[in-house]
Structure formats: structure tokens, C-alpha cells
PDB file of N, CA and C in Angstrom:
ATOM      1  N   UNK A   1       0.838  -1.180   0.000  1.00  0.00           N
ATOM      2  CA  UNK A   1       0.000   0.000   0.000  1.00  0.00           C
ATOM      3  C   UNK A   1       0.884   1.244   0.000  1.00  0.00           C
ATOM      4  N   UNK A   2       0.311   2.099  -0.613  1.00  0.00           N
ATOM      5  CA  UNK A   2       1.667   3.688  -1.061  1.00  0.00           C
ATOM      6  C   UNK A   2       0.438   4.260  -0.356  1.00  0.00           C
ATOM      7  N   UNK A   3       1.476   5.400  -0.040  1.00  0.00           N
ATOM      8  CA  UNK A   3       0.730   6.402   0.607  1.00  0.00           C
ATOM      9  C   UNK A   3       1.508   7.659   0.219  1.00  0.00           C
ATOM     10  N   UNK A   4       0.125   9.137   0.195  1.00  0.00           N
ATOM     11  CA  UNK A   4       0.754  10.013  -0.648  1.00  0.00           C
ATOM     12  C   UNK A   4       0.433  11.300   0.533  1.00  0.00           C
ATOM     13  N   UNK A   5       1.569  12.186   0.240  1.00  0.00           N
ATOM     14  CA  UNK A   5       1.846  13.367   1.174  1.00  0.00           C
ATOM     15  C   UNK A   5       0.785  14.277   0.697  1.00  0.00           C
ATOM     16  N   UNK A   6      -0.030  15.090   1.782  1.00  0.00           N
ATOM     17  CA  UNK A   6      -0.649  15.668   1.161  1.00  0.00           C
ATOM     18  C   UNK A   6      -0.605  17.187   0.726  1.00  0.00           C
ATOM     19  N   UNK A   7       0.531  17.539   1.317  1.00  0.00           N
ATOM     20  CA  UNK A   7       0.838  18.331   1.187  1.00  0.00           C
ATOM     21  C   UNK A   7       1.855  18.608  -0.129  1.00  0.00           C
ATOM     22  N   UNK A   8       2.885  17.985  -0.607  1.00  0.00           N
ATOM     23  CA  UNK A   8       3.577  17.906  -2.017  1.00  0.00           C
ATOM     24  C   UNK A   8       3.119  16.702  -2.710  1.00  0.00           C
ATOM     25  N   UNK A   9       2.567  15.865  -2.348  1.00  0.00           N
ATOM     26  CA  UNK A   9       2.049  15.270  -3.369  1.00  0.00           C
ATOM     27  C   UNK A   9       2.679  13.857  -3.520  1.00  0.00           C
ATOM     28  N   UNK A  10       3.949  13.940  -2.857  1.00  0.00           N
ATOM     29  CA  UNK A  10       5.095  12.680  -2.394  1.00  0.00           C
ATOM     30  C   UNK A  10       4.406  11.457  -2.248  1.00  0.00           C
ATOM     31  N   UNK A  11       4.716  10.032  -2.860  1.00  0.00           N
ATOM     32  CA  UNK A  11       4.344   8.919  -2.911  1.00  0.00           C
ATOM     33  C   UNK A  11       5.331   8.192  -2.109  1.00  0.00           C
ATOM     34  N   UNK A  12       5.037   7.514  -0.593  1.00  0.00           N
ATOM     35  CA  UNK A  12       5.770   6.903   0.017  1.00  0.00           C
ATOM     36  C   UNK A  12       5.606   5.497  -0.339  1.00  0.00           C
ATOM     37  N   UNK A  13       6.427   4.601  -1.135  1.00  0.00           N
ATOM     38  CA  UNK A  13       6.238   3.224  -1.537  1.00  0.00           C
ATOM     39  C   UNK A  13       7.194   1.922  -0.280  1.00  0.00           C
ATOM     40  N   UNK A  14       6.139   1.621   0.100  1.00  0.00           N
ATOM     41  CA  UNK A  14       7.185   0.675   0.853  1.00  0.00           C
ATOM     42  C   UNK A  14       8.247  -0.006   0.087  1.00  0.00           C
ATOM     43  N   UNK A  15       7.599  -0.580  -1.397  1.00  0.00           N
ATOM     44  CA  UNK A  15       8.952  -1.220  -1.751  1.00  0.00           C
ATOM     45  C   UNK A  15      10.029  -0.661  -1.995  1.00  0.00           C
ATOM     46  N   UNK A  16      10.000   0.395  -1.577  1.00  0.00           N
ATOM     47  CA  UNK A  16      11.217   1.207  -2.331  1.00  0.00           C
ATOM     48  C   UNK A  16      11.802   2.022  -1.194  1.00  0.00           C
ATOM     49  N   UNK A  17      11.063   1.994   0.088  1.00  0.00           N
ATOM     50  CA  UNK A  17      11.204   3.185   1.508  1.00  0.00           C
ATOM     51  C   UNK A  17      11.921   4.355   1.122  1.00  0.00           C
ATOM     52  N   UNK A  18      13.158   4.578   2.054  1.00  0.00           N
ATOM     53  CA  UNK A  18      13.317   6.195   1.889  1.00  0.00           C
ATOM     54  C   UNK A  18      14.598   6.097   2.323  1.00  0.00           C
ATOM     55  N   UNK A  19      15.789   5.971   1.427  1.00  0.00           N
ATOM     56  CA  UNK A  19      17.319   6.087   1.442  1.00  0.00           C
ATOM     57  C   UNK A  19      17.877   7.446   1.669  1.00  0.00           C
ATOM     58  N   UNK A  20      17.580   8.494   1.997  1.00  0.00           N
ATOM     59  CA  UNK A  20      17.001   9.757   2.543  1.00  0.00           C
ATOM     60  C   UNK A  20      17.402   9.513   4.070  1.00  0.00           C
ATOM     61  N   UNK A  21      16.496   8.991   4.370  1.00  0.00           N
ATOM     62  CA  UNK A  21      16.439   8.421   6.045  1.00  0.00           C
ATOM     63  C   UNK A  21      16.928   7.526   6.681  1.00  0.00           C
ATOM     64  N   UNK A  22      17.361   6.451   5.558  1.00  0.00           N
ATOM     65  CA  UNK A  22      18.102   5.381   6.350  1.00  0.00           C
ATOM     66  C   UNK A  22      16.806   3.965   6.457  1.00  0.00           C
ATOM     67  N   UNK A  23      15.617   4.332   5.667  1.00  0.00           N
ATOM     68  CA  UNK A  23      13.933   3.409   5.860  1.00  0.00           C
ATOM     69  C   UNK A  23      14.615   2.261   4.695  1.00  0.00           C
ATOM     70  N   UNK A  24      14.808   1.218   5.017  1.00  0.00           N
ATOM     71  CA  UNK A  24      15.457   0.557   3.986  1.00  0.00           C
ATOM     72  C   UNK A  24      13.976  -0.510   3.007  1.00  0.00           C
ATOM     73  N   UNK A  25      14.242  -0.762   1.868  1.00  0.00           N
ATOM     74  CA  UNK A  25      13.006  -0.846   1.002  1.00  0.00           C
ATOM     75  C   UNK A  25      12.248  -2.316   2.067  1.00  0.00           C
ATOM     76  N   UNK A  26      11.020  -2.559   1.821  1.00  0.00           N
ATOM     77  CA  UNK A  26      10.344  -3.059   2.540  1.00  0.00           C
ATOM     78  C   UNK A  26       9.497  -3.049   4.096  1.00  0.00           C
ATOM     79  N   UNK A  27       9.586  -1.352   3.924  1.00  0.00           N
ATOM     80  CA  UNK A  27       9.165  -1.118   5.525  1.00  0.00           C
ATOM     81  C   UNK A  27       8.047  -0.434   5.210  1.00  0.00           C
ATOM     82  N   UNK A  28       6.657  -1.228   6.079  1.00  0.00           N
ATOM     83  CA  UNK A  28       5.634  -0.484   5.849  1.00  0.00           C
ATOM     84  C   UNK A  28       5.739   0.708   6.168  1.00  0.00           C
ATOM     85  N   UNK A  29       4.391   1.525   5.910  1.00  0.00           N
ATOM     86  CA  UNK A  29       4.599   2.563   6.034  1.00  0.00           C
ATOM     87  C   UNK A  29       3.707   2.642   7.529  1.00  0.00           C
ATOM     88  N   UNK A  30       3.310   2.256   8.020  1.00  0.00           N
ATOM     89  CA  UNK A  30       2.847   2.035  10.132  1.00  0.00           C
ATOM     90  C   UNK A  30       4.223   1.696  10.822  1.00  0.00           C
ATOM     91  N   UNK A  31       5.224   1.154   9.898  1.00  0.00           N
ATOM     92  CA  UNK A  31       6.338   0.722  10.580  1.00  0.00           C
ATOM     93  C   UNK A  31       7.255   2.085  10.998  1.00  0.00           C
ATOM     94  N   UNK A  32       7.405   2.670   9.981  1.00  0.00           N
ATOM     95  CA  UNK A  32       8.432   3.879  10.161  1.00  0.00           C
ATOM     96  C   UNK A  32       7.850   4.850  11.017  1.00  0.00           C
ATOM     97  N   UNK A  33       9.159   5.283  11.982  1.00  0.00           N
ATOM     98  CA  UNK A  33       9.768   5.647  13.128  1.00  0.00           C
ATOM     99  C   UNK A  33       8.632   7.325  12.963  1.00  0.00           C
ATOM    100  N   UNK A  34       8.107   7.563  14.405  1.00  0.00           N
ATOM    101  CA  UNK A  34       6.689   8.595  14.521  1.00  0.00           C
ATOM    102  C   UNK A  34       7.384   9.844  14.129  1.00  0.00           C
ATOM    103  N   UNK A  35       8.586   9.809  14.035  1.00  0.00           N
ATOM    104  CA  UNK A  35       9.861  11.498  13.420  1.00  0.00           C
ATOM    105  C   UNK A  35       9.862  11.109  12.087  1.00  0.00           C
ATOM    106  N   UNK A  36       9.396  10.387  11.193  1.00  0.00           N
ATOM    107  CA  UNK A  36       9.415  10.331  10.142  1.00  0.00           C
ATOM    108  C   UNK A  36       9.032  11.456   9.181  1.00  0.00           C
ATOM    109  N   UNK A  37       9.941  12.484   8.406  1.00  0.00           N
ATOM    110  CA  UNK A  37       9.276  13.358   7.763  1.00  0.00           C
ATOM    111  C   UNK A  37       9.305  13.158   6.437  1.00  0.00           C
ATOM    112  N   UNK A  38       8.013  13.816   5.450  1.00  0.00           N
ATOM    113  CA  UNK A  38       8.794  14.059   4.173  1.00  0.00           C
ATOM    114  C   UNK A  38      10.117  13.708   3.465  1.00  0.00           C
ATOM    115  N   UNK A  39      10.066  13.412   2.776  1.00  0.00           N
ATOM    116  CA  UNK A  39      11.941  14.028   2.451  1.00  0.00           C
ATOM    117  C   UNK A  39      11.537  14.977   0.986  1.00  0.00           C
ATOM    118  N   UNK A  40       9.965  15.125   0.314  1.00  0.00           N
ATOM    119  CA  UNK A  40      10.008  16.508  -0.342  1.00  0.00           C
ATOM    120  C   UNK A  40      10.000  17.528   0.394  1.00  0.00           C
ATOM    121  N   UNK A  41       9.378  17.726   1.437  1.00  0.00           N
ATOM    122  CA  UNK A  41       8.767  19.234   2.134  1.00  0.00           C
ATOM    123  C   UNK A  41       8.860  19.343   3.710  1.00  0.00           C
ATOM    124  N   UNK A  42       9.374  17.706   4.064  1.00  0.00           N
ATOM    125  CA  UNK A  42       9.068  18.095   5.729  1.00  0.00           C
ATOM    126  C   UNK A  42       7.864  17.630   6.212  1.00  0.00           C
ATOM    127  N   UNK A  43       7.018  17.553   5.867  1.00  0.00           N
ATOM    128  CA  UNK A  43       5.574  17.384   6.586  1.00  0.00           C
ATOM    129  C   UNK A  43       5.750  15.707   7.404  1.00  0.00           C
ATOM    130  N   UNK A  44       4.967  15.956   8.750  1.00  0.00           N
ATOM    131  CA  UNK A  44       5.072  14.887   9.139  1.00  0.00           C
ATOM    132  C   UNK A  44       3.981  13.339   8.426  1.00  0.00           C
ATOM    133  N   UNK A  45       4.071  12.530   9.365  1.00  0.00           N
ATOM    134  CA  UNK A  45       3.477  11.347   8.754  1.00  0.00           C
ATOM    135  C   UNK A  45       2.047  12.000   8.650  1.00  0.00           C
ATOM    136  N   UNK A  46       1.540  12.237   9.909  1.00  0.00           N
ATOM    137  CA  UNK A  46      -0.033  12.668   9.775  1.00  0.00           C
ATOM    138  C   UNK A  46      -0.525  13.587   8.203  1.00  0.00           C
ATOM    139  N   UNK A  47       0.226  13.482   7.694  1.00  0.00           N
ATOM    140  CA  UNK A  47      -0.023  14.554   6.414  1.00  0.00           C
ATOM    141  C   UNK A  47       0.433  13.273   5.276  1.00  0.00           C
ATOM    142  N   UNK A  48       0.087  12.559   5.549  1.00  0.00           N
ATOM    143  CA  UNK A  48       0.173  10.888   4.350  1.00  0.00           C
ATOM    144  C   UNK A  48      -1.340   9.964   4.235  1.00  0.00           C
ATOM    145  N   UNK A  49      -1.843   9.948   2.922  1.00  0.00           N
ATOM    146  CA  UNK A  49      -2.914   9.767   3.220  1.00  0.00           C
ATOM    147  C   UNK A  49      -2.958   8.255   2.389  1.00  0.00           C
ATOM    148  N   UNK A  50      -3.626   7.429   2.681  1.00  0.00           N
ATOM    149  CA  UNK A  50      -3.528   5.529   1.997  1.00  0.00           C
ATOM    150  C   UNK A  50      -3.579   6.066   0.643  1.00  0.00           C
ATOM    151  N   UNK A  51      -3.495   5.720  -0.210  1.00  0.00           N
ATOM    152  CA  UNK A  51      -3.621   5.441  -1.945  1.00  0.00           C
ATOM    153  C   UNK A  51      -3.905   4.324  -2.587  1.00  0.00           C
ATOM    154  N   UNK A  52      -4.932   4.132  -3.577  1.00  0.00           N
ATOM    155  CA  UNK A  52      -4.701   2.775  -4.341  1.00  0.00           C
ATOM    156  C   UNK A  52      -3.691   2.549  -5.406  1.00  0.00           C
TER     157      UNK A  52
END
């Protein structure tokens, strides 16, 4: 399941996580750490909304 920032528009893909942060590919996205921001804009998780 991807989930998209709603604020830039950012598609967080688990298979792919966030080498940015150190989220290595396969980490849901409930898994990653509650300081998790953006890596377009900053916005926290609460600003990620499910996607099909």
C-alpha cells in the first residue's frame, strides 16, 4: 500500500522506503519511526494519506 503526502504530493512506496532516512526498502509505512518526515517538504506522517 503507497501512501501520498498531502501536502507535495510525495508517494511513500514501501517497496522502495526512503534512502534519505536510512527506511530501507520493505518497511511499511505504520512501521516507520513517529519522526518520520517528508523528504520533499518536511511534513510529518499525519499529512500521508492511503492510496490505491
Amino acid at each position: 500500500m503507497k501512501y501520498k503526502c498531502k501536502v507535495c504530493e510525495y508517494i511513500y512506496d514501501p517497496a522502495v522506503g526512503d534512502s534519505t532516512q536510512g527506511i530501507n526498502p520493505g518497511t511499511d509505512f505504520e512501521a516507520l519511526p513517529d519522526d518520520w518526515l517528508c523528504p520533499e517538504c518536511g511534513a510529518p506522517k499525519e499529512e500521508f494519506e492511503l492510496i490505491n
